[in-house]
C-alpha atoms as a PDB file:
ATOM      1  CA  UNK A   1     163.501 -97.401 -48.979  1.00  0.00           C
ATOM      2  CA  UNK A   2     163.034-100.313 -51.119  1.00  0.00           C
ATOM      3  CA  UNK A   3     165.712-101.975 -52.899  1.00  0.00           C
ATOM      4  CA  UNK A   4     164.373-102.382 -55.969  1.00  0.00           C
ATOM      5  CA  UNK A   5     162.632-100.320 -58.406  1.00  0.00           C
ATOM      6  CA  UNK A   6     159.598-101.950 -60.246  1.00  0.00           C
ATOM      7  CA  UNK A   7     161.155-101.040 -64.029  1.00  0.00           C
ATOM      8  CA  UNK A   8     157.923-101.928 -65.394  1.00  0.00           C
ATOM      9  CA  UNK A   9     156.887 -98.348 -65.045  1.00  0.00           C
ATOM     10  CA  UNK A  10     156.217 -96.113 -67.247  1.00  0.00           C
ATOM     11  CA  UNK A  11     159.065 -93.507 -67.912  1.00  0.00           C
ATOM     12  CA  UNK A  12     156.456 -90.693 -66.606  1.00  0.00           C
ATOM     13  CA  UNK A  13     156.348 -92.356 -63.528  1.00  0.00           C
ATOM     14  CA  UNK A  14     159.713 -93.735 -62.929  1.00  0.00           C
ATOM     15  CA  UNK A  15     160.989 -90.168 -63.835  1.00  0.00           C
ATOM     16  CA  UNK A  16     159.088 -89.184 -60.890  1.00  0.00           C
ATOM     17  CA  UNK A  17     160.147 -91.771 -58.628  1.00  0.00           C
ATOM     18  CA  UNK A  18     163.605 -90.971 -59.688  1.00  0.00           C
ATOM     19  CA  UNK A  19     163.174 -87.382 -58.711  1.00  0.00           C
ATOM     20  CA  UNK A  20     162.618 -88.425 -55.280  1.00  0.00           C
ATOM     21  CA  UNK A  21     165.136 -90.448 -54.625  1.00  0.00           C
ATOM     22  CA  UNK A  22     168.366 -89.037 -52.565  1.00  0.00           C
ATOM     23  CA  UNK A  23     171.055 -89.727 -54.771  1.00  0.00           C
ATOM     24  CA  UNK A  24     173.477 -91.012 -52.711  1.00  0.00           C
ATOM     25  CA  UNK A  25     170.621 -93.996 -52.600  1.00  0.00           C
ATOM     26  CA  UNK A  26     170.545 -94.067 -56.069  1.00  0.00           C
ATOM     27  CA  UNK A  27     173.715 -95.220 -56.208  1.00  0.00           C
ATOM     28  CA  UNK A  28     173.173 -97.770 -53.841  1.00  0.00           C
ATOM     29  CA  UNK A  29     170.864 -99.420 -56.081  1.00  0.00           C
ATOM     30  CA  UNK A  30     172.897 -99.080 -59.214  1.00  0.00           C
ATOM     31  CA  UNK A  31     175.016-101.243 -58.928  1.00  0.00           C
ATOM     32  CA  UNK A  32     172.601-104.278 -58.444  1.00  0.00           C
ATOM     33  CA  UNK A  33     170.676-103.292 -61.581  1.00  0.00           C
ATOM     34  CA  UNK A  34     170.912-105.405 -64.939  1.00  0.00           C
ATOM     35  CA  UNK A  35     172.517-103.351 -67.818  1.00  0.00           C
ATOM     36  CA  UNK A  36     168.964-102.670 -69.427  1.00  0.00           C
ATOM     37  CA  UNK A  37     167.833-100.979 -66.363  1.00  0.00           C
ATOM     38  CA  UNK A  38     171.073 -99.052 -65.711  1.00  0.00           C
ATOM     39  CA  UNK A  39     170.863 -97.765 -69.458  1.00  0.00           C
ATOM     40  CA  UNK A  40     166.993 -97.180 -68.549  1.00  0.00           C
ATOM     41  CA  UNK A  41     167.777 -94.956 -65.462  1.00  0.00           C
ATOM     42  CA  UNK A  42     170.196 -93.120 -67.083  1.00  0.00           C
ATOM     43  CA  UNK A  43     168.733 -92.204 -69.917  1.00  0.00           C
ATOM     44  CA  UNK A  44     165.741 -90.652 -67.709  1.00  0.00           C
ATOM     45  CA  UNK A  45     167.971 -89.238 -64.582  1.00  0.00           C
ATOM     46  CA  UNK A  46     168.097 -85.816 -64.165  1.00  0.00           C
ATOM     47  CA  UNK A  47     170.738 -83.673 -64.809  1.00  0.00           C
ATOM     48  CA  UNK A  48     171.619 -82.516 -61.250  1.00  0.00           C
ATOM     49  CA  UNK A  49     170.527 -85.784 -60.278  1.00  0.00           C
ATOM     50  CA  UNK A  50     172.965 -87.651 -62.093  1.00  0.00           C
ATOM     51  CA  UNK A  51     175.428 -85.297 -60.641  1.00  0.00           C
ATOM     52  CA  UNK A  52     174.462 -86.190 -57.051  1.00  0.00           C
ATOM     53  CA  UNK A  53     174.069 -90.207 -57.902  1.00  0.00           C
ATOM     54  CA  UNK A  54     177.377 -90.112 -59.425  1.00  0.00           C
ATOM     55  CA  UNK A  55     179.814 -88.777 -56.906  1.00  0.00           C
ATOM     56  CA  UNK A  56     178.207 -91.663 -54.148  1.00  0.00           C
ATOM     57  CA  UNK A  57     179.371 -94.160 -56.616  1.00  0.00           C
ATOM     58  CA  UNK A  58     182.683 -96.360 -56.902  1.00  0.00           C
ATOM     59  CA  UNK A  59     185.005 -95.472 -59.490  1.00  0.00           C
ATOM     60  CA  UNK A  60     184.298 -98.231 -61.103  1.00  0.00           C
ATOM     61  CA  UNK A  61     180.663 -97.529 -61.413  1.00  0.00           C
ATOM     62  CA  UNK A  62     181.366 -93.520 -62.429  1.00  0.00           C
ATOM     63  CA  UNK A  63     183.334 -95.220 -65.526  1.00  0.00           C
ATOM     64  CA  UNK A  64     180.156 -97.612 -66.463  1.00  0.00           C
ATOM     65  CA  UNK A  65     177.672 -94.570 -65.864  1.00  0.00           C
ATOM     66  CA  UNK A  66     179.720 -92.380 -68.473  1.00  0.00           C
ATOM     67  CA  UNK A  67     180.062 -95.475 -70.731  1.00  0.00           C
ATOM     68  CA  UNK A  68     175.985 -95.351 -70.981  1.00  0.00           C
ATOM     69  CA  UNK A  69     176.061 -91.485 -72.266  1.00  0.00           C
ATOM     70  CA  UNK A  70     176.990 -89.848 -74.593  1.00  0.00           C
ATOM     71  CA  UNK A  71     180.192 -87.390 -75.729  1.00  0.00           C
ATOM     72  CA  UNK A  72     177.645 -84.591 -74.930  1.00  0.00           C
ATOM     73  CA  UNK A  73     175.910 -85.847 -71.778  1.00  0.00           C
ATOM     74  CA  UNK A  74     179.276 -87.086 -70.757  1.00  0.00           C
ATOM     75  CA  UNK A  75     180.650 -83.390 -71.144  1.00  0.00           C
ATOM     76  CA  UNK A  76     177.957 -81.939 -68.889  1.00  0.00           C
ATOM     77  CA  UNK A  77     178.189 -84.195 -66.052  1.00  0.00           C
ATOM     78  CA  UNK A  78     182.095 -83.956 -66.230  1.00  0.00           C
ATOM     79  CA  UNK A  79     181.213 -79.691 -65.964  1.00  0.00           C
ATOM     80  CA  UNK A  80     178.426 -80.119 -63.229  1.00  0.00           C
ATOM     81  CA  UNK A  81     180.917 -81.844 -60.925  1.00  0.00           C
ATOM     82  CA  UNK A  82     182.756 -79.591 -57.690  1.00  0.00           C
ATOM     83  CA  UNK A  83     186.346 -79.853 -58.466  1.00  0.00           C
ATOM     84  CA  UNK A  84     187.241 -82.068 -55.659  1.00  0.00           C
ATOM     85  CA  UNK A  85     184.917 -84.346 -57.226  1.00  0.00           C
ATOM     86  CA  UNK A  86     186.009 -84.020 -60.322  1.00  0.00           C
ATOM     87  CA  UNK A  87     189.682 -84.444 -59.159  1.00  0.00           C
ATOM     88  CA  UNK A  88     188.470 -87.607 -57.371  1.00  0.00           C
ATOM     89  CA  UNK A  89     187.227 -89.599 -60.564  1.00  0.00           C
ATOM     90  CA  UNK A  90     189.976 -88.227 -62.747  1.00  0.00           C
ATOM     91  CA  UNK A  91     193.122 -89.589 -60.594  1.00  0.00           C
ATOM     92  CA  UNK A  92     191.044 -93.031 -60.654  1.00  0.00           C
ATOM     93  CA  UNK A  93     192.098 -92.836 -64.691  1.00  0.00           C
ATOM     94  CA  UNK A  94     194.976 -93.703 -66.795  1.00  0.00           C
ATOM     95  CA  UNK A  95     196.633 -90.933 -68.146  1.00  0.00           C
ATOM     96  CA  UNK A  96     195.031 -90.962 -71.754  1.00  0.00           C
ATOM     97  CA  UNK A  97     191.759 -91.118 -70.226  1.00  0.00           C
ATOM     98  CA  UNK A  98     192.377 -88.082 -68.166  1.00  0.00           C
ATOM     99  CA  UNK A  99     193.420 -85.835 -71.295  1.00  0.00           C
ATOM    100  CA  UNK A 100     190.214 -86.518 -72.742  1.00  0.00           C
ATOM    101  CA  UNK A 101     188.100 -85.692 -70.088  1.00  0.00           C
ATOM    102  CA  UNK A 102     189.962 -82.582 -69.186  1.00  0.00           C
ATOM    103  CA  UNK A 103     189.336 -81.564 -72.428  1.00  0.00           C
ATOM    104  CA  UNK A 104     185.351 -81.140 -71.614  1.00  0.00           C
ATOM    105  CA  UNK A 105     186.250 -78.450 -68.904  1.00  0.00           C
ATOM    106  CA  UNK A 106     187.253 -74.867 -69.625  1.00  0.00           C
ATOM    107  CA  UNK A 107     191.190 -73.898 -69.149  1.00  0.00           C
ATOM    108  CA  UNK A 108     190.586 -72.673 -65.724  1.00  0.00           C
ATOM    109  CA  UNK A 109     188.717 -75.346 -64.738  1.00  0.00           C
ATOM    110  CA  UNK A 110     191.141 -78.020 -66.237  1.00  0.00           C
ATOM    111  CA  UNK A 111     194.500 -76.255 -64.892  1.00  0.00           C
ATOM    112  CA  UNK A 112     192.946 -76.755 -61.448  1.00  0.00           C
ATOM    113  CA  UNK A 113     192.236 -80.174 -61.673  1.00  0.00           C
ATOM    114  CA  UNK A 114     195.310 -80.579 -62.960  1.00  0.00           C
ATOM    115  CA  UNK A 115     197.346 -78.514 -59.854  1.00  0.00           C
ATOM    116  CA  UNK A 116     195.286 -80.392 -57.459  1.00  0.00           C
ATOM    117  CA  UNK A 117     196.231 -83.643 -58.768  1.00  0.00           C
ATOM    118  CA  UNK A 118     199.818 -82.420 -57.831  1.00  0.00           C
ATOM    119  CA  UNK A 119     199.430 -82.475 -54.354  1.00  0.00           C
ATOM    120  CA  UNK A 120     200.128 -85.639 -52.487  1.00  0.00           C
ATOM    121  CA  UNK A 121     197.234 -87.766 -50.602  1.00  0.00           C
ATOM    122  CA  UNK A 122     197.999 -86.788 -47.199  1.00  0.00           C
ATOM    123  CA  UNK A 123     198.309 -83.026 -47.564  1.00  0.00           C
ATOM    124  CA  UNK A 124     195.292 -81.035 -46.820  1.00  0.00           C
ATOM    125  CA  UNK A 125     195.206 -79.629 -50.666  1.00  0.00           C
ATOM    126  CA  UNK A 126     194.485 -83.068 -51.827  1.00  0.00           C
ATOM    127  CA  UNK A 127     190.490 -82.478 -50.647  1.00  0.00           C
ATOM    128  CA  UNK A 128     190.057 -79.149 -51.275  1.00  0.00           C
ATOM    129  CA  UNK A 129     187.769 -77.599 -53.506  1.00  0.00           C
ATOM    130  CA  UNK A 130     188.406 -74.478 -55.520  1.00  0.00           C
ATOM    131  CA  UNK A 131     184.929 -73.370 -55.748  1.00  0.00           C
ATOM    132  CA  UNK A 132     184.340 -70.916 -53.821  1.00  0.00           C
ATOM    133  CA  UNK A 133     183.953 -66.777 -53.741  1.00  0.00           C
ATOM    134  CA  UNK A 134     186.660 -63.851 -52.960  1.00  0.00           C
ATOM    135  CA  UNK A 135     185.710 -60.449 -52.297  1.00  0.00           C
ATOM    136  CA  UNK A 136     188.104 -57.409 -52.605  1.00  0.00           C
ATOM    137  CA  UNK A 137     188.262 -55.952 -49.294  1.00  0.00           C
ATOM    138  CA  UNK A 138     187.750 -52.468 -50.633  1.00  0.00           C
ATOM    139  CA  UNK A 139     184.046 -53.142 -52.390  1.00  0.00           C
ATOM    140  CA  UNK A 140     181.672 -51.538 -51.206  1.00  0.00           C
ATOM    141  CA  UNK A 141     178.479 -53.748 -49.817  1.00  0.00           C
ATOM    142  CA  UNK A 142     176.842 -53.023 -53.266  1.00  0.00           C
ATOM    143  CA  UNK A 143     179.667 -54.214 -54.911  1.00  0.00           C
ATOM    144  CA  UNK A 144     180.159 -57.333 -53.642  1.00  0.00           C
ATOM    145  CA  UNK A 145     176.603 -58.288 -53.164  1.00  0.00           C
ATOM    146  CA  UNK A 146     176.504 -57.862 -56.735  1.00  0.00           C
ATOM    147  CA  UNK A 147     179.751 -59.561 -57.708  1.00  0.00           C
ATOM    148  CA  UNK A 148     178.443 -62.905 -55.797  1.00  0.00           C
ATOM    149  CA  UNK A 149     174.993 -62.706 -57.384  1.00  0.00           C
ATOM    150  CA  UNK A 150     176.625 -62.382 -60.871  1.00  0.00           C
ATOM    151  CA  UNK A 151     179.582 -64.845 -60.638  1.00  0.00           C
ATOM    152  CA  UNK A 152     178.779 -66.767 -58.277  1.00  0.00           C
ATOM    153  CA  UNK A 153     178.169 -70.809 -59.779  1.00  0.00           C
ATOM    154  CA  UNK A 154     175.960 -73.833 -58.688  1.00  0.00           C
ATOM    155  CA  UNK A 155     178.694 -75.537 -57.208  1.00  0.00           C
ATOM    156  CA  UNK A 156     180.635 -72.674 -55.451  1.00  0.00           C
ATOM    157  CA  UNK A 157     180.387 -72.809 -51.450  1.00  0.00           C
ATOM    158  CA  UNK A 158     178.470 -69.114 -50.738  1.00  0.00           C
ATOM    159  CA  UNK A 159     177.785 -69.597 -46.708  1.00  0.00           C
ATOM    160  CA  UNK A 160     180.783 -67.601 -45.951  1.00  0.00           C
ATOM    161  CA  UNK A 161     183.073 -65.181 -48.612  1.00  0.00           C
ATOM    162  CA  UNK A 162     186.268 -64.571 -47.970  1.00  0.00           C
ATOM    163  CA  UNK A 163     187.871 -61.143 -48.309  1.00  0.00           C
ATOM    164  CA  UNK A 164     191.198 -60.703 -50.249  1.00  0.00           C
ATOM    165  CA  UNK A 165     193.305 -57.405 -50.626  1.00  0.00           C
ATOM    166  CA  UNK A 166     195.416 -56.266 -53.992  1.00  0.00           C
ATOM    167  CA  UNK A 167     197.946 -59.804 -53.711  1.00  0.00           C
ATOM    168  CA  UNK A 168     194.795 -62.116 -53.168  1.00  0.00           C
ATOM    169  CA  UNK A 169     195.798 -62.361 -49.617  1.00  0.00           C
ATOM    170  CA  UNK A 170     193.774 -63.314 -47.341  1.00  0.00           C
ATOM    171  CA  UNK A 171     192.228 -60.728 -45.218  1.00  0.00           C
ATOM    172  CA  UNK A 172     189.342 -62.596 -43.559  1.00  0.00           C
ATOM    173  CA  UNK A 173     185.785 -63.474 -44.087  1.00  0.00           C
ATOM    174  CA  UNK A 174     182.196 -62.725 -44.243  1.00  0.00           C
ATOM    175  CA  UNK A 175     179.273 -64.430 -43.228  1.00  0.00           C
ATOM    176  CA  UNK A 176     177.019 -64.526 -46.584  1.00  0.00           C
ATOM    177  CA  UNK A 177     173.765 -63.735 -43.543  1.00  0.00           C
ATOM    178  CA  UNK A 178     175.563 -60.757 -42.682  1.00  0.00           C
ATOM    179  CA  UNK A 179     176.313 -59.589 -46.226  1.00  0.00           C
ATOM    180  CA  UNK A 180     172.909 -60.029 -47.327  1.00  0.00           C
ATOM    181  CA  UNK A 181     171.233 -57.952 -44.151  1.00  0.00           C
ATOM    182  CA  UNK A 182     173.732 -55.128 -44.332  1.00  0.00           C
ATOM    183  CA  UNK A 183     172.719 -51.543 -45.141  1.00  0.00           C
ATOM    184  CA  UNK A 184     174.750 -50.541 -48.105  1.00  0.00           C
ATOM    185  CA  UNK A 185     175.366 -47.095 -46.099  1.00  0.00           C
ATOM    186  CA  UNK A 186     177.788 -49.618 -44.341  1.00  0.00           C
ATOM    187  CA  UNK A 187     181.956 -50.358 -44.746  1.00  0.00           C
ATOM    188  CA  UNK A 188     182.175 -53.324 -45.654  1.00  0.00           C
ATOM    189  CA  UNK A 189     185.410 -54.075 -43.355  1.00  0.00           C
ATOM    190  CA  UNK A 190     183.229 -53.575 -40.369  1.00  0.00           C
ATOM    191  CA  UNK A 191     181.506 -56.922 -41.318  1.00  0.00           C
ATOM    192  CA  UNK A 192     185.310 -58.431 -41.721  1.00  0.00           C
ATOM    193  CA  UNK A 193     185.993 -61.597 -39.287  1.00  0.00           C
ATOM    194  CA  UNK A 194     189.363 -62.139 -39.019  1.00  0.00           C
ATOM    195  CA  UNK A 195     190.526 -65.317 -39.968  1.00  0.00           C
ATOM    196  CA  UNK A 196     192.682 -67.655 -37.768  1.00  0.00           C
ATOM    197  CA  UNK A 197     191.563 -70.413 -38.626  1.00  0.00           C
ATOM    198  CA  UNK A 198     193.267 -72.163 -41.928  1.00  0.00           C
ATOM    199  CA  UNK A 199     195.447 -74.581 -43.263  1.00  0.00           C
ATOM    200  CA  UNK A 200     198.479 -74.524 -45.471  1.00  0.00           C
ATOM    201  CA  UNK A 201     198.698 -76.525 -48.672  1.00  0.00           C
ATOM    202  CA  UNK A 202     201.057 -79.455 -47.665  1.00  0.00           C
ATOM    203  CA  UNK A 203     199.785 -79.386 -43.900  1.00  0.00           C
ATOM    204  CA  UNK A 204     198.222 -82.485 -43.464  1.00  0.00           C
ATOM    205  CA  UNK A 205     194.628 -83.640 -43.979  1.00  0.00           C
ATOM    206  CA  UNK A 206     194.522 -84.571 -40.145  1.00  0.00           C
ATOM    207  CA  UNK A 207     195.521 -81.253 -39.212  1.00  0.00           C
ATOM    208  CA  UNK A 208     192.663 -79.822 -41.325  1.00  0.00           C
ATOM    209  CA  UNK A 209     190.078 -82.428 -39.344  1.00  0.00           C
ATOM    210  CA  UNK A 210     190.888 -81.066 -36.211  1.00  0.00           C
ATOM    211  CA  UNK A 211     190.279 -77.514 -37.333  1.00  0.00           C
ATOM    212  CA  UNK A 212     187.052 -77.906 -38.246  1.00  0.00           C
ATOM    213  CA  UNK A 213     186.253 -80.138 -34.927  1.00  0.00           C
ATOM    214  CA  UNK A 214     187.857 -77.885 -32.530  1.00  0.00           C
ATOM    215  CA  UNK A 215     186.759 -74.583 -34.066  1.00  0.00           C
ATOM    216  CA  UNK A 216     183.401 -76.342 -35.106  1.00  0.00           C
ATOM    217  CA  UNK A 217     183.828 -74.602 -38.362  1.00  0.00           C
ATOM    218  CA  UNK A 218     181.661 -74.853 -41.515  1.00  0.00           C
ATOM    219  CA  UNK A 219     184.296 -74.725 -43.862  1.00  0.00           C
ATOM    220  CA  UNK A 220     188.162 -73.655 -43.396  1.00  0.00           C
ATOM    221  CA  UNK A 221     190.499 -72.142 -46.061  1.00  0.00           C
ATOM    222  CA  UNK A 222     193.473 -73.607 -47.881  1.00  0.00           C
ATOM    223  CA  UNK A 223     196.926 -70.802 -48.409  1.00  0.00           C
ATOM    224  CA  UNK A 224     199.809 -71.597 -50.245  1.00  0.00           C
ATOM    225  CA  UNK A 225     202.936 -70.102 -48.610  1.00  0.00           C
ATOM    226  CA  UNK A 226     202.113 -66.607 -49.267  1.00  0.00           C
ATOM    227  CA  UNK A 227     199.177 -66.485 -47.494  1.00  0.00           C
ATOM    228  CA  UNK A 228     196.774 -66.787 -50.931  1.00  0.00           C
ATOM    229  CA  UNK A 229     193.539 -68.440 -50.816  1.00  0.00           C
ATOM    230  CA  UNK A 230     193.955 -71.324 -53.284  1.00  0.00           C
ATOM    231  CA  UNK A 231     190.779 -73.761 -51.959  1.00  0.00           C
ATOM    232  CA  UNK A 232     188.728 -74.354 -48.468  1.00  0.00           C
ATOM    233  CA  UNK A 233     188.111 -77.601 -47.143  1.00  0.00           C
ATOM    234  CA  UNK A 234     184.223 -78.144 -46.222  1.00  0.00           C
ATOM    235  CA  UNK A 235     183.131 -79.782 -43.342  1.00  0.00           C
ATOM    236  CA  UNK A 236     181.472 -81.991 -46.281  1.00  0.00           C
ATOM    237  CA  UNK A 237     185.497 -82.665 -47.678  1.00  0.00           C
ATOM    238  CA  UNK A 238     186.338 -84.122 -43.981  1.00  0.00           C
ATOM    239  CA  UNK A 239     183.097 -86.668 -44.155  1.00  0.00           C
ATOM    240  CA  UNK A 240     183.853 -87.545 -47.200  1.00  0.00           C
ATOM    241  CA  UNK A 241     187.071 -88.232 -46.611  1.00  0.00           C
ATOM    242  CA  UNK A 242     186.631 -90.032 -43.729  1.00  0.00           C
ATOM    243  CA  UNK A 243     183.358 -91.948 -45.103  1.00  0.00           C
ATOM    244  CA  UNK A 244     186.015 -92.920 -48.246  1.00  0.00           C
ATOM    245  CA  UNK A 245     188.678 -94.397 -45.012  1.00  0.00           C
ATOM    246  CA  UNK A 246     186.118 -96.539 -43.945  1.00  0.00           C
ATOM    247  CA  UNK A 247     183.213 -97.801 -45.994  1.00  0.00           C
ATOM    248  CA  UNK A 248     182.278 -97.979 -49.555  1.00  0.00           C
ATOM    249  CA  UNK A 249     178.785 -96.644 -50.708  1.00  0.00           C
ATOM    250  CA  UNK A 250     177.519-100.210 -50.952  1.00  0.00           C
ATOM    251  CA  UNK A 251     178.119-100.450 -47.049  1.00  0.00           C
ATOM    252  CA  UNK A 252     174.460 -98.749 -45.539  1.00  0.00           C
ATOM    253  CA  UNK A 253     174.705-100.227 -42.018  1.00  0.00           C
ATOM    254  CA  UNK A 254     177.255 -98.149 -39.957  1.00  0.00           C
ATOM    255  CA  UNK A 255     178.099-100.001 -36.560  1.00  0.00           C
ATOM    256  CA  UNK A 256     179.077 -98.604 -33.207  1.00  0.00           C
ATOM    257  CA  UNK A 257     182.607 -98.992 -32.961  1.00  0.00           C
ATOM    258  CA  UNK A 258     182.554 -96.908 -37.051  1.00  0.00           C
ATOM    259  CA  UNK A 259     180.784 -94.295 -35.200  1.00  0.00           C
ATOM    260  CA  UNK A 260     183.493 -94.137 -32.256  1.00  0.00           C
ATOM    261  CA  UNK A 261     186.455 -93.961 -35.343  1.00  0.00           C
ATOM    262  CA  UNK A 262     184.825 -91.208 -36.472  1.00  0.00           C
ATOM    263  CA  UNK A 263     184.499 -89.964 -33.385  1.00  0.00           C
ATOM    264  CA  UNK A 264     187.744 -90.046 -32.728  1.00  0.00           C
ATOM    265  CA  UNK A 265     188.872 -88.132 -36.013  1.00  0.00           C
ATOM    266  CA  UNK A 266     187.040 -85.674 -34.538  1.00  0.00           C
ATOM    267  CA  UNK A 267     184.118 -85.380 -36.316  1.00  0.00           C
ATOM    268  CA  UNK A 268     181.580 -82.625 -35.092  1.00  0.00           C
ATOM    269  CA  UNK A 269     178.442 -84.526 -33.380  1.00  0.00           C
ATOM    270  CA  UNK A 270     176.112 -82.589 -35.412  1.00  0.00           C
ATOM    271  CA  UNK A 271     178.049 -84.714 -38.787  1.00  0.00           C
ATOM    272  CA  UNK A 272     177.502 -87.722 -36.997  1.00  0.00           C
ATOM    273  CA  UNK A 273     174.161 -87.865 -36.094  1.00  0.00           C
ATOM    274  CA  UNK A 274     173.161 -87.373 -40.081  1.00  0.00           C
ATOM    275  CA  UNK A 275     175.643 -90.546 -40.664  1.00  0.00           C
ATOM    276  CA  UNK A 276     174.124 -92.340 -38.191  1.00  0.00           C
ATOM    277  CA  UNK A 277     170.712 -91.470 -39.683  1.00  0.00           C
ATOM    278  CA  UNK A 278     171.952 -91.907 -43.278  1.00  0.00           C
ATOM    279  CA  UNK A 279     173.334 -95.529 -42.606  1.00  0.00           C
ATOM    280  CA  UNK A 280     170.932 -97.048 -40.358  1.00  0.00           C
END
């Protein structure tokens, strides 16, 4: 794609071109833009856009996009984020700065950002994201087809739901394919896959990479020490954590030998073929 943007344009149209653009390219071009045109984009962005432009950026860029909106705008793209985005840009602040944003988010919201800026850099709780679905494993199919379809939020990670008993202990998981085809004559632990696949909060964030490589799993869950779900690390978290290792978003030409570190963190084939595609 080009590396410029004509700002000439009429808002109608750059809107448009906007629209098209992936955001994580987006933020390649912010940076390079003069302040009139940043302010300019900005102000004709997208909402989910802006979401998706933001969390490619440096920190230092995230700061100067909210510094362009305002208190209300600033409040909705501090709600659109995932948590472990969220989480991401907040540690990046001092402490006042932090307050004030975490005052935009519901409790909830703000206590987890808050516990999972408690857990150190290295553990696998560190990348997790807390948004995500549990089902009780005593709902019936109609029950918790309907509980996902009511609660469920933009950001929350719906390819597979995992199934909790009375102690939010995990139980196991379901596919959301499987949920969605199944007769609601069915029991709903006959669709249960057990799961032996997960991390513990402080086990490391390398230990969590080789999960999802050697089980070549979508997404893996996070327990604390009584076996509770508290967050799942995405097969998205491991790129991006890797991606954060390695090159900044201003970096678009990925070589050979960053494709063979990668490699050798164990990243699936499948994740590295869309970096290779993404950078070249």
């Amino acid at each position: 794609m080009s590396k410029r943007i004509n700002f000439k344009h009429s808002d109608a149209l750059l809107d448009k071109m906007f629209e098209a653009i992936h955001g994580y390219d987006l933020a390649v071009l912010y940076p390079n833009l003069e302040d009139i045109e940043k302010k300019r984009m900005i102000e004709l962005i997208k909402e989910n856009k802006l979401s998706d432009m933001f969390v490619e950026l440096a920190h230092e860029d995230q700061v100067d996009v909210l510094n362009y909106l305002s208190i209300n705008k600033q409040k909705q793209l501090i709600k659109n984020l995932e948590s472990d985005d969220l989480k991401e840009f907040i540690e990046g602040l001092d402490e006042d700065k932090q307050k004030e944003y975490l005052k935009y988010l519901t409790k909830v919201k703000a206590k987890t950002i808050e516990l999972l800026l408690t857990y150190e850099e290295d553990h696998a709780a560190s990348i997790m994201t807390t948004d995500f679905i549990t089902i009780h494993v005593d709902m019936s199919i109609k029950e918790a087809t309907n509980k996902i379809t009511t609660t469920s939020k933009d950001n929350d990670y719906i390819d597979t739901i995992f199934v909790v008993n009375d102690l939010n202990e995990l139980i196991g998981l379901i596919d959301i394919k499987d949920l969605i085809i199944a007769r609601s004559s069915q029991l709903l632990k006959n669709l249960i896959e057990e799961e032996d696949y997960f991390v513990i909060e402080d086990d490391s964030i390398e230990k969590a990479i080789n999960m999802v490589q050697d089980y070549d799993r979508n997404a893996i869950p996070v327990l604390d020490h009584y076996h509770h779900i508290i967050g799942i690390i995405t097969a998205d978290d491991i790129f991006d954590e890797l991606i954060d290792d390695s090159a900044t978003v201003g970096q678009v030409t990925l070589n050979m030998a960053r494709i063979g570190f990668f490699r050798e963190y164990g990243l699936p084939e499948r994740i590295l073929t869309e970096l290779s595609l993404a950078w070249s």
